[in-house]
N, C-alpha and C. Protein backbone atom coordinates (compact mmCIF):
# COMPACT_ATOMS: atom_id res chain seq x y z
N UNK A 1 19.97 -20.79 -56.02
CA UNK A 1 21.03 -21.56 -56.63
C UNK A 1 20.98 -22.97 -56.08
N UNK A 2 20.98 -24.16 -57.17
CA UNK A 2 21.18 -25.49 -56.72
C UNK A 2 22.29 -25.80 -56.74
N UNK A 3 22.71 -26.35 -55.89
CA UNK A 3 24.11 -27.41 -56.04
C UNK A 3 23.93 -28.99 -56.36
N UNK A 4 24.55 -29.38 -56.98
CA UNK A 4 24.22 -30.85 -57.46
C UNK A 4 25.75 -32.08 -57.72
N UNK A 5 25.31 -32.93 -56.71
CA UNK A 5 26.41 -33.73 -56.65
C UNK A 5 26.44 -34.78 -57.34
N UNK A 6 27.52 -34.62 -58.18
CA UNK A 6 27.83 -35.56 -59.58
C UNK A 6 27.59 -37.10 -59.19
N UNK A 7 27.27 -37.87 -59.28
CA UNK A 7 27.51 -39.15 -59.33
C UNK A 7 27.78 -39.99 -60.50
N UNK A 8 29.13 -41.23 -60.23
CA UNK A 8 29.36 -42.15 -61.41
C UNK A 8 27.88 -42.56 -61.90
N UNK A 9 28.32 -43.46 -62.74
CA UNK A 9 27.24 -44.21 -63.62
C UNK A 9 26.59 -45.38 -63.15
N UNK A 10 27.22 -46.09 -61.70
CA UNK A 10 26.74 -46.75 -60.91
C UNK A 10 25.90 -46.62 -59.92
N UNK A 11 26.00 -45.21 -59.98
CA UNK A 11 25.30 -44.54 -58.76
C UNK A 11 25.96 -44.21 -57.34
N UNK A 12 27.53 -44.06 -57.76
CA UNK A 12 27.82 -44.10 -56.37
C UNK A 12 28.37 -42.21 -56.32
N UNK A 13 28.93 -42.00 -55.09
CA UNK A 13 28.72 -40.19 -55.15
C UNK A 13 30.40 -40.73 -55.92
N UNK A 14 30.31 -39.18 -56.63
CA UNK A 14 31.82 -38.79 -56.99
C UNK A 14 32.36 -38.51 -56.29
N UNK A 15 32.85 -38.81 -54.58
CA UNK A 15 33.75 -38.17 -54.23
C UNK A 15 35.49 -37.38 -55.12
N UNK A 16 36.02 -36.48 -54.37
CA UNK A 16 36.66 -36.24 -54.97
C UNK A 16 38.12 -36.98 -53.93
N UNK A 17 38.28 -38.55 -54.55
CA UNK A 17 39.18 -39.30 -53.72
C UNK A 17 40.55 -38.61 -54.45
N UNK A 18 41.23 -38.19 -55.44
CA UNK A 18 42.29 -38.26 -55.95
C UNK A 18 42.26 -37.40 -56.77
N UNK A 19 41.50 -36.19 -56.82
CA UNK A 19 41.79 -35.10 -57.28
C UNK A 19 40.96 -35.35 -59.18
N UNK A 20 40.08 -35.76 -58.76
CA UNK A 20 39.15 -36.05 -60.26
C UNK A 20 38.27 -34.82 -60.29
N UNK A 21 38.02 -33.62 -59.61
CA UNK A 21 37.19 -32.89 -59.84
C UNK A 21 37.52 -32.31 -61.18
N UNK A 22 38.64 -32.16 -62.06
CA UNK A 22 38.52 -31.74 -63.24
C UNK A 22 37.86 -31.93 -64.22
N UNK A 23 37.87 -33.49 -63.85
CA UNK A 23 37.66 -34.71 -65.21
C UNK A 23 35.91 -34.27 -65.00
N UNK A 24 35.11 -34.28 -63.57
CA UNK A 24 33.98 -34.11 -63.66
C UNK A 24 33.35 -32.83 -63.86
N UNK A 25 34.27 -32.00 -63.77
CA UNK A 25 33.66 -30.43 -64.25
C UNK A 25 33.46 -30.80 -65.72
N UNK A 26 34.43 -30.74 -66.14
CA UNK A 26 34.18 -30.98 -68.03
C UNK A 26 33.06 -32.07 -68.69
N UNK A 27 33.23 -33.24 -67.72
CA UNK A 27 32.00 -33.97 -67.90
C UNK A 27 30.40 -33.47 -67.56
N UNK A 28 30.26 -32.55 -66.77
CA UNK A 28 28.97 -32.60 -66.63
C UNK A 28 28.81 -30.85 -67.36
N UNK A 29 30.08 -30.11 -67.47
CA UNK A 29 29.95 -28.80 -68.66
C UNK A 29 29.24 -29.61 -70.16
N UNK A 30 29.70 -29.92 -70.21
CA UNK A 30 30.24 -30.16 -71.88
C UNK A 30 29.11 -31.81 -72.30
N UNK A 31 28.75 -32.26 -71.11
CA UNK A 31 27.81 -33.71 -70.96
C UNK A 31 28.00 -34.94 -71.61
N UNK A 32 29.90 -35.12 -70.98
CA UNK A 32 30.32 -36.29 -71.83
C UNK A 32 30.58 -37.33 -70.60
N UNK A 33 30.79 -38.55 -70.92
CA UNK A 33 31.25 -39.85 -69.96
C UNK A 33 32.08 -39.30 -69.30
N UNK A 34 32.14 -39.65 -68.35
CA UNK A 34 33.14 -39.37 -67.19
C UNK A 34 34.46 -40.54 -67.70
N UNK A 35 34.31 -41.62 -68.69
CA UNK A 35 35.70 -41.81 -69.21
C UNK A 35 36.17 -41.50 -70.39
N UNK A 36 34.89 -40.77 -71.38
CA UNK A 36 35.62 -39.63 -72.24
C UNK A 36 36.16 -38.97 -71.70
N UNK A 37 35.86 -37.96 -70.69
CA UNK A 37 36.20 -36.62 -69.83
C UNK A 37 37.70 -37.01 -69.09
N UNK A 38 38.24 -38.80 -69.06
CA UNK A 38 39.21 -38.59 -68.25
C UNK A 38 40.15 -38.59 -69.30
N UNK A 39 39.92 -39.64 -70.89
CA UNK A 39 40.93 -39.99 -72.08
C UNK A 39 40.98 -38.37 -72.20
N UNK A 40 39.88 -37.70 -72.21
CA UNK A 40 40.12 -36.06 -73.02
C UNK A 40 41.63 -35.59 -72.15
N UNK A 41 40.97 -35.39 -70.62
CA UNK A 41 42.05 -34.89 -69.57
C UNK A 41 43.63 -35.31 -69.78
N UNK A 42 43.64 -36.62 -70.13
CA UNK A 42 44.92 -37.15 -69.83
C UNK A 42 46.13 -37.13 -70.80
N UNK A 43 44.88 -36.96 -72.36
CA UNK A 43 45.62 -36.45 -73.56
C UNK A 43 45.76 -34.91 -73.42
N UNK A 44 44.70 -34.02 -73.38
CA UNK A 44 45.32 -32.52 -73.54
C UNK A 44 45.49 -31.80 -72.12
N UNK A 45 45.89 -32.22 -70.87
CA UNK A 45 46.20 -31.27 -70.36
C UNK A 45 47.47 -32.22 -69.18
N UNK A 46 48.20 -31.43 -68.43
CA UNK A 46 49.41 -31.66 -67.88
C UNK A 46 48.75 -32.87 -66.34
N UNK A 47 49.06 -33.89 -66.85
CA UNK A 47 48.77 -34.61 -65.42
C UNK A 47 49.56 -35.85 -65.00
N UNK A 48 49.21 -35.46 -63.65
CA UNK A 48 50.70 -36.18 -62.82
C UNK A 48 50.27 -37.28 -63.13
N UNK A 49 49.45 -37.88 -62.54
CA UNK A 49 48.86 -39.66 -62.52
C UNK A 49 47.71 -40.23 -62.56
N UNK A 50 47.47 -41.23 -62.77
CA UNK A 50 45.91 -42.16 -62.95
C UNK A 50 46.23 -43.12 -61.53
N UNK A 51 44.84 -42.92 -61.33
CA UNK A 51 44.64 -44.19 -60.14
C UNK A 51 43.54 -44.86 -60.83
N UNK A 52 43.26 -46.48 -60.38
CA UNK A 52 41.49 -46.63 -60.61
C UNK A 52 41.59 -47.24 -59.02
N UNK A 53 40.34 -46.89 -58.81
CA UNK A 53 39.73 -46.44 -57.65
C UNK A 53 38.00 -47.00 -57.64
N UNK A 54 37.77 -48.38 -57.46
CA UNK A 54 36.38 -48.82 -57.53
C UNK A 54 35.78 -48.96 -59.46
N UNK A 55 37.25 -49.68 -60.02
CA UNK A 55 37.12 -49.45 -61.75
C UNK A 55 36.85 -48.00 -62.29
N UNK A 56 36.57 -47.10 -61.44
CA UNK A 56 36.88 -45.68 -62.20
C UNK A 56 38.49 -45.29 -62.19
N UNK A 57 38.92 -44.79 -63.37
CA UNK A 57 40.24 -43.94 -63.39
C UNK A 57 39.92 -42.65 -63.31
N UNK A 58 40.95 -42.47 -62.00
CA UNK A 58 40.83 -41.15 -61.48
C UNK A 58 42.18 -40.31 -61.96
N UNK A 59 41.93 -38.94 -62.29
CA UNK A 59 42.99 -38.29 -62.99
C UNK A 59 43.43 -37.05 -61.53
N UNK A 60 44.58 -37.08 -61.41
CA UNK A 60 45.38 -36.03 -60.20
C UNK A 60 46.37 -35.08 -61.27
N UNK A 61 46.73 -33.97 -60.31
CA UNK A 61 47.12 -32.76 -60.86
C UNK A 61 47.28 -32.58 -62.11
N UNK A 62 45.65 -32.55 -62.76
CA UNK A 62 45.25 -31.24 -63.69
C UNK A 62 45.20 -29.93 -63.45
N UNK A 63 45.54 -29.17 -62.43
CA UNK A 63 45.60 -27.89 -62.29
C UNK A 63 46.69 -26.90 -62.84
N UNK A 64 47.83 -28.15 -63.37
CA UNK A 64 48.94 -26.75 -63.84
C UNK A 64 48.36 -26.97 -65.44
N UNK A 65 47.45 -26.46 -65.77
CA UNK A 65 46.76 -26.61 -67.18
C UNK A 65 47.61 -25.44 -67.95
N UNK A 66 47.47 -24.88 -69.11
CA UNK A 66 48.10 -24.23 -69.87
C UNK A 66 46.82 -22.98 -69.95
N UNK A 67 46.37 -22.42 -69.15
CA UNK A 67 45.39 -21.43 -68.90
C UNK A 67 43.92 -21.77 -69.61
N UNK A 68 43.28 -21.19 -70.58
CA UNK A 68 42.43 -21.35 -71.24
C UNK A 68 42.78 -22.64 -72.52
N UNK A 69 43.87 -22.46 -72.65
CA UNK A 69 44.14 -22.90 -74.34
C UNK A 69 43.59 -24.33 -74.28
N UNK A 70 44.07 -25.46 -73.29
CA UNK A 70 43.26 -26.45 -73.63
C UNK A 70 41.57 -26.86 -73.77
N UNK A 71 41.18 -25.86 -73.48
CA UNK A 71 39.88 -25.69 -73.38
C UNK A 71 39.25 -25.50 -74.75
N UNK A 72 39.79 -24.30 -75.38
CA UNK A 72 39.94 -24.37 -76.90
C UNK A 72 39.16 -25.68 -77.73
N UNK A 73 40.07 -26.89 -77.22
CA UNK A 73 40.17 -28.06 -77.76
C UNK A 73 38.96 -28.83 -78.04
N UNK A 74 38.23 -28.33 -76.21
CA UNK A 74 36.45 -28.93 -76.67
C UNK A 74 35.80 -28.22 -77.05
N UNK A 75 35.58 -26.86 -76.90
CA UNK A 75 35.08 -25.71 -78.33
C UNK A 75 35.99 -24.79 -78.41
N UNK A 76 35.84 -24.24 -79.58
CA UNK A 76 37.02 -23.60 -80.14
C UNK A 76 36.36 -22.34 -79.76
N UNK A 77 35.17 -22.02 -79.54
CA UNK A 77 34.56 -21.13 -79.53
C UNK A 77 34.77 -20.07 -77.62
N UNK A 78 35.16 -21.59 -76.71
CA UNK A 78 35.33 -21.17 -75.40
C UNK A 78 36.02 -19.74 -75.36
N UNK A 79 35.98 -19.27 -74.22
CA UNK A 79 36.17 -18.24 -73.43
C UNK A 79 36.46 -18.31 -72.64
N UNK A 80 37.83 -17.91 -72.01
CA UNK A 80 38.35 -18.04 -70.50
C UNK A 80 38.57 -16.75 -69.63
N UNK A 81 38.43 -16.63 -68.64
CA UNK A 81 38.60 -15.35 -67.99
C UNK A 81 39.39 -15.35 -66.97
N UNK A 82 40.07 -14.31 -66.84
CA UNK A 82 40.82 -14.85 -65.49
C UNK A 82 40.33 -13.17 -64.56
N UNK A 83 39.97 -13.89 -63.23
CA UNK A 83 39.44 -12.98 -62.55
C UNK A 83 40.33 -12.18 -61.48
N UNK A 84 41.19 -11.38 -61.62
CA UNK A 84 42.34 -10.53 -61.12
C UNK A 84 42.19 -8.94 -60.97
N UNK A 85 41.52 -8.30 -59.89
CA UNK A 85 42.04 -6.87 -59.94
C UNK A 85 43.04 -5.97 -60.51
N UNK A 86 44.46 -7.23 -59.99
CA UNK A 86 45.86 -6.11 -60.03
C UNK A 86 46.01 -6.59 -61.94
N UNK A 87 45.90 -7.55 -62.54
CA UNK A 87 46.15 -7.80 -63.86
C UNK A 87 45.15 -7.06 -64.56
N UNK A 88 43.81 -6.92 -64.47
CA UNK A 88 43.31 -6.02 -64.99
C UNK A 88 43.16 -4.67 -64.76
N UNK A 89 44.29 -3.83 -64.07
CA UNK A 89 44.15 -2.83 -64.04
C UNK A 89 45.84 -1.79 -64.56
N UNK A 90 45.58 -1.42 -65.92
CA UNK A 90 46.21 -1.62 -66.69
C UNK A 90 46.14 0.39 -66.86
N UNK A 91 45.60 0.86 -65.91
CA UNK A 91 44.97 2.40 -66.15
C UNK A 91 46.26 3.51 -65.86
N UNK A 92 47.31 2.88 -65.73
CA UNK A 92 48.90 3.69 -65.56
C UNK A 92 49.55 3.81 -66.56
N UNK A 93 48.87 3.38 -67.82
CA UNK A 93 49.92 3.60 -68.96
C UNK A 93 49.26 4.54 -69.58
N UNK A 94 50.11 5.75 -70.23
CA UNK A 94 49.53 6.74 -71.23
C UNK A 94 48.38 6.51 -71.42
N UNK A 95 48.24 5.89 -72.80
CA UNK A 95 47.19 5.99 -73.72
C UNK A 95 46.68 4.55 -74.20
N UNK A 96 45.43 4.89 -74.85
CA UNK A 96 44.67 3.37 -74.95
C UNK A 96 45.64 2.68 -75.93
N UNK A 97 46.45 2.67 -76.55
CA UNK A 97 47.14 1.73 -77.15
C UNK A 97 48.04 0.92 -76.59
N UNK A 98 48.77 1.79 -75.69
CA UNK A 98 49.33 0.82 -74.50
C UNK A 98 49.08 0.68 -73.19
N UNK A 99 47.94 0.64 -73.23
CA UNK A 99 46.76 -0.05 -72.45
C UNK A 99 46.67 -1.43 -72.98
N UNK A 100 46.71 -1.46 -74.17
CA UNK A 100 45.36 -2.65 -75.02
C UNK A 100 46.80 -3.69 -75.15
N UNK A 101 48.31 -3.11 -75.39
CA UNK A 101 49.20 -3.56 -75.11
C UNK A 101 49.22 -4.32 -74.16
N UNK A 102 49.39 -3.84 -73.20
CA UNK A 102 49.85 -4.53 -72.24
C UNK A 102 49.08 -5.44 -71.53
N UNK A 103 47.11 -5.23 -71.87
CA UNK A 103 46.44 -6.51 -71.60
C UNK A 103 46.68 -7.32 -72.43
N UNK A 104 47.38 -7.53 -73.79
CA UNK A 104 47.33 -8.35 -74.66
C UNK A 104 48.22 -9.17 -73.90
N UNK A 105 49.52 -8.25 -73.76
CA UNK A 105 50.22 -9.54 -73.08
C UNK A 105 49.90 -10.38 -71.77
N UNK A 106 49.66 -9.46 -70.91
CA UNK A 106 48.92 -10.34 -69.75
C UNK A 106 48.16 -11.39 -70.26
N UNK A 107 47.28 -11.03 -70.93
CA UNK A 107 46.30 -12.20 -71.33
C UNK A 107 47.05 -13.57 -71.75
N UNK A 108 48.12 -13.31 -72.43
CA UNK A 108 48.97 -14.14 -72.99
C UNK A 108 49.77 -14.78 -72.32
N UNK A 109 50.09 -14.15 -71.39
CA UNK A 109 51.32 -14.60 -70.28
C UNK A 109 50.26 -15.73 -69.19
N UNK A 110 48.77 -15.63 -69.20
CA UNK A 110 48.07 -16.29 -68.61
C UNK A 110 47.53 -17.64 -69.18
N UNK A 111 47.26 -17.34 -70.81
CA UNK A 111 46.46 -17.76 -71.56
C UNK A 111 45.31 -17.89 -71.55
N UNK A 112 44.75 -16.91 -71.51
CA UNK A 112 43.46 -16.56 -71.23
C UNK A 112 42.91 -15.38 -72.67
N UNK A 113 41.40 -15.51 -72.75
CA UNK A 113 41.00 -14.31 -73.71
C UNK A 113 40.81 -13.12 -72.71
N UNK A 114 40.62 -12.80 -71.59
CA UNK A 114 40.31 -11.54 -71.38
C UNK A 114 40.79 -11.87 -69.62
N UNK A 115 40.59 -10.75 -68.71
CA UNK A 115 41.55 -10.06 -67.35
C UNK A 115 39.66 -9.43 -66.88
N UNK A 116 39.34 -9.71 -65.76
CA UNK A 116 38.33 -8.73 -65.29
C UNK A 116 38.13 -8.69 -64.00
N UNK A 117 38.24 -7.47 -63.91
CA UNK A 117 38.80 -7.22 -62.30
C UNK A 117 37.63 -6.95 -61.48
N UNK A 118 36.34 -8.02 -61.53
CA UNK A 118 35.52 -8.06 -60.57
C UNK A 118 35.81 -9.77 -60.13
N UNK A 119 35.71 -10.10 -58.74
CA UNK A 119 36.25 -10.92 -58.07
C UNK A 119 34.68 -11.31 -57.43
N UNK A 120 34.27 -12.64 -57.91
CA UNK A 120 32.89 -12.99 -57.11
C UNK A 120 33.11 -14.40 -56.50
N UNK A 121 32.17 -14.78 -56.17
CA UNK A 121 32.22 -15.97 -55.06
C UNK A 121 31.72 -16.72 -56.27
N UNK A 122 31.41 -18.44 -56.38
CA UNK A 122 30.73 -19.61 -57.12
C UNK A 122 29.57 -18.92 -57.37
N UNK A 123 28.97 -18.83 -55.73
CA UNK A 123 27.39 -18.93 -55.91
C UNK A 123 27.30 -17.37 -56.78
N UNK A 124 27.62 -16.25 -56.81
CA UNK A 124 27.03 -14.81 -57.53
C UNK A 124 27.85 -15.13 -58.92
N UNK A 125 28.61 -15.94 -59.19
CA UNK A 125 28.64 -16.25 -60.43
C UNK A 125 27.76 -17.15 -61.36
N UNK A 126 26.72 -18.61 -60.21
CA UNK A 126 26.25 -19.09 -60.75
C UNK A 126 24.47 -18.11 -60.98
N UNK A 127 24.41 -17.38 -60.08
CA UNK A 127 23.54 -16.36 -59.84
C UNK A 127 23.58 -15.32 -60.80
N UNK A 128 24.40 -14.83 -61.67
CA UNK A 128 24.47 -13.78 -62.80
C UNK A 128 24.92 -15.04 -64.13
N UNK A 129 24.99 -15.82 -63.89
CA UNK A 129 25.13 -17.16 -65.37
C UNK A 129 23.73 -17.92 -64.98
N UNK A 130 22.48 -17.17 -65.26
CA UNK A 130 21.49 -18.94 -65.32
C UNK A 130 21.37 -19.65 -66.64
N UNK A 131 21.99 -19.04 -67.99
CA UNK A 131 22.19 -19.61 -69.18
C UNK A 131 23.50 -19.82 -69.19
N UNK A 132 23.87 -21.03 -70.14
CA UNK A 132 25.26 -21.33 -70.50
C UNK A 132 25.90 -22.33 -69.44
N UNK A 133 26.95 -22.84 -70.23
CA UNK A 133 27.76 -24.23 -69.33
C UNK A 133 29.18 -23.51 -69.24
N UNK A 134 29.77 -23.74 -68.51
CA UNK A 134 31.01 -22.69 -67.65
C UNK A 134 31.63 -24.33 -66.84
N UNK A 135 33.25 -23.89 -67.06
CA UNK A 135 34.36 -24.40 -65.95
C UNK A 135 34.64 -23.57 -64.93
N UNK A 136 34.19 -23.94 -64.21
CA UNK A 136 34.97 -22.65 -63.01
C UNK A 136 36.46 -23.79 -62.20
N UNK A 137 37.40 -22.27 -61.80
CA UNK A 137 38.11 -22.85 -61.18
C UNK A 137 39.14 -21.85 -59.66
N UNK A 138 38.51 -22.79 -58.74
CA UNK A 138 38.91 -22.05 -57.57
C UNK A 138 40.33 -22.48 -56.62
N UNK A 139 40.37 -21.87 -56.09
CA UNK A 139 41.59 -22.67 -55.22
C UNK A 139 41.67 -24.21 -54.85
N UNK A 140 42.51 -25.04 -55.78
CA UNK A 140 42.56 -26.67 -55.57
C UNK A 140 41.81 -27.19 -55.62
N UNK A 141 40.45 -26.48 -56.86
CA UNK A 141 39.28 -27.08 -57.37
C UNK A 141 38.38 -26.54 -58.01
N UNK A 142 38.06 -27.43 -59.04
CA UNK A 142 37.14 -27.32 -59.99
C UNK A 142 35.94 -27.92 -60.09
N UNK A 143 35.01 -26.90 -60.51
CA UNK A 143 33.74 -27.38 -60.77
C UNK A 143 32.90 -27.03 -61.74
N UNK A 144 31.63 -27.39 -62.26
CA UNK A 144 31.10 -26.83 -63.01
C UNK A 144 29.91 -26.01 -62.94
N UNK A 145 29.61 -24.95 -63.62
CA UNK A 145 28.47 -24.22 -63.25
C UNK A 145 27.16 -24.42 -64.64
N UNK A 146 26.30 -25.11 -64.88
CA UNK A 146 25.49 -25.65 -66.28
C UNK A 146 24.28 -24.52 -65.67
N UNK A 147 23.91 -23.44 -66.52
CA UNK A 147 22.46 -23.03 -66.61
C UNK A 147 22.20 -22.72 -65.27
N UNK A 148 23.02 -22.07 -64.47
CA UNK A 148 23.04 -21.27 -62.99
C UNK A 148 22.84 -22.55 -61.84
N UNK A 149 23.32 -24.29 -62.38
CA UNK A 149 23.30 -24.92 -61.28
C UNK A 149 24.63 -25.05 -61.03
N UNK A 150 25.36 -25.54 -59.88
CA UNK A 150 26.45 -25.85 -59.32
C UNK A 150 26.69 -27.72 -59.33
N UNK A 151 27.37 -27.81 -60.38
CA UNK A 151 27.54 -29.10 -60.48
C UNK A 151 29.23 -29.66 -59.61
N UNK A 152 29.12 -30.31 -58.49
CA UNK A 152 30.32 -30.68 -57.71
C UNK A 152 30.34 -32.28 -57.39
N UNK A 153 31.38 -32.74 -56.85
CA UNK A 153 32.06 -33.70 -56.67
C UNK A 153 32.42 -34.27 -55.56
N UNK A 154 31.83 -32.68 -54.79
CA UNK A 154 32.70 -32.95 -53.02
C UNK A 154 31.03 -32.87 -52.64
N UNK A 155 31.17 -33.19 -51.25
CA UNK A 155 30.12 -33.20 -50.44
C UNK A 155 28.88 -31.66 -50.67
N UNK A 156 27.90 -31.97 -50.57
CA UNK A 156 26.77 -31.05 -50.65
C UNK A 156 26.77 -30.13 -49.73
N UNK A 157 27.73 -29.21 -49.65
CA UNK A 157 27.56 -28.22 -48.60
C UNK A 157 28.32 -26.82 -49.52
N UNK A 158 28.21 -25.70 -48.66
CA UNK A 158 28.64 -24.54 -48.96
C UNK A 158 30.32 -24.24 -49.07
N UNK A 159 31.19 -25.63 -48.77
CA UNK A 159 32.44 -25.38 -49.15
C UNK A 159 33.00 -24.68 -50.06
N UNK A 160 32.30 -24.62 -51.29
CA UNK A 160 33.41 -24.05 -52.83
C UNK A 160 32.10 -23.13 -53.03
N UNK A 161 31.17 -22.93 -52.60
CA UNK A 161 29.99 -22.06 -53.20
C UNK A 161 30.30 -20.82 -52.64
N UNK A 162 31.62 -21.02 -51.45
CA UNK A 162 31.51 -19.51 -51.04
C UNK A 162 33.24 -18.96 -51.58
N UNK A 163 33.86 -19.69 -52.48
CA UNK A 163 35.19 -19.57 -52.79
C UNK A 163 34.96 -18.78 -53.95
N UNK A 164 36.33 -18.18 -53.86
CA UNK A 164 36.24 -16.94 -54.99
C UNK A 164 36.96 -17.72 -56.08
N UNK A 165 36.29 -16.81 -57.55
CA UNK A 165 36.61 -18.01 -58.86
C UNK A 165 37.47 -17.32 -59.32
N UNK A 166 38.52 -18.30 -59.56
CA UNK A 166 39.77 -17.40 -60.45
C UNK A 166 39.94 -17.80 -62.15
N UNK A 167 39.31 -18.90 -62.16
CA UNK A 167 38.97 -18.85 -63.91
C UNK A 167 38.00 -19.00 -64.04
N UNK A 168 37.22 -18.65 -65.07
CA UNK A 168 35.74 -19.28 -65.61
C UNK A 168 36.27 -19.32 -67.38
N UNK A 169 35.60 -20.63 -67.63
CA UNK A 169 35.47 -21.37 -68.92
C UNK A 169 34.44 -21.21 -69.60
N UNK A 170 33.69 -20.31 -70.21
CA UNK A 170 32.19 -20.29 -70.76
C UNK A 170 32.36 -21.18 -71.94
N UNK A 171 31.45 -22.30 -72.35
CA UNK A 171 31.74 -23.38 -73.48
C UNK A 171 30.50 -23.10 -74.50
């Protein structure tokens, strides 16, 4: 597994000064400008504030997003998952109908298409994805996973490669 640290268009590293790792997951998923990726951010999803920061505008708390649904927006086709043991385990009710019930609503109450109750780290997710472009999103950060590489924002080390993913975005 590679990890690969985003850099602006100037060449300088992306740190993640102000909480822009969103704007650059979607930019290097989806392989748009990092100031398409921030107009996209700032119109469809919930965020506190803009800084510019060295003429880049940096976008802060994108994380209370509306689950999968804005994602939708850049393919309609996306897929969101939310990775939960106790939500996907749904095996106490009678029968498969209210089973399928009651993930519907979970799913809904999350906004997400589907609940799967295997729990992996970045890296064995980017390790079972070497096709396809994916949002992942872990505790107070996001990144992207393109074709089993690890595309990040923060420093080149094993910080978020060993964090467990609680959404993935397949695009």
């Amino acid at each position: 597994m590679k990890v690969t640290q985003v850099k602006f268009r100037n060449g300088e590293n992306a740190r993640n000064l102000v909480g822009s790792c969103v704007v650059l997951a979607i930019a290097s998923a989806v392989g748009m400008r990092y100031d398409d990726a921030t107009k996209w951010v700032k119109k469809n999803m919930a965020v506190a504030n803009t800084k510019t920061i060295g003429g880049f505008e940096h976008v802060a708390g994108v994380y209370h997003m509306k689950g999968g649904e804005c994602f939708k927006k850049l393919r309609p086709n996306a897929v969101t998952t939310r990775y939960d043991k106790h939500d996907a385990s749904v095996s106490s009710y009678g029968n498969e109908a209210e089973q399928a019930t009651e993930m519907a609503w979970r799913c809904k109450t999350f906004g997400v298409d589907k609940i799967s109750p295997k729990r992996m780290k970045v890296a064995t997710f980017a390790k079972n994805n070497p096709r396809g472009r994916h949002i992942l999103m872990v505790r107070g950060h996001a990144l992207a996973c393109v074709h089993g590489q690890i595309m990040d924002n923060g420093e080149l080390s094993t910080q978020y490669v060993n964090q467990i993913v609680e959404f993935s975005t397949s695009l």
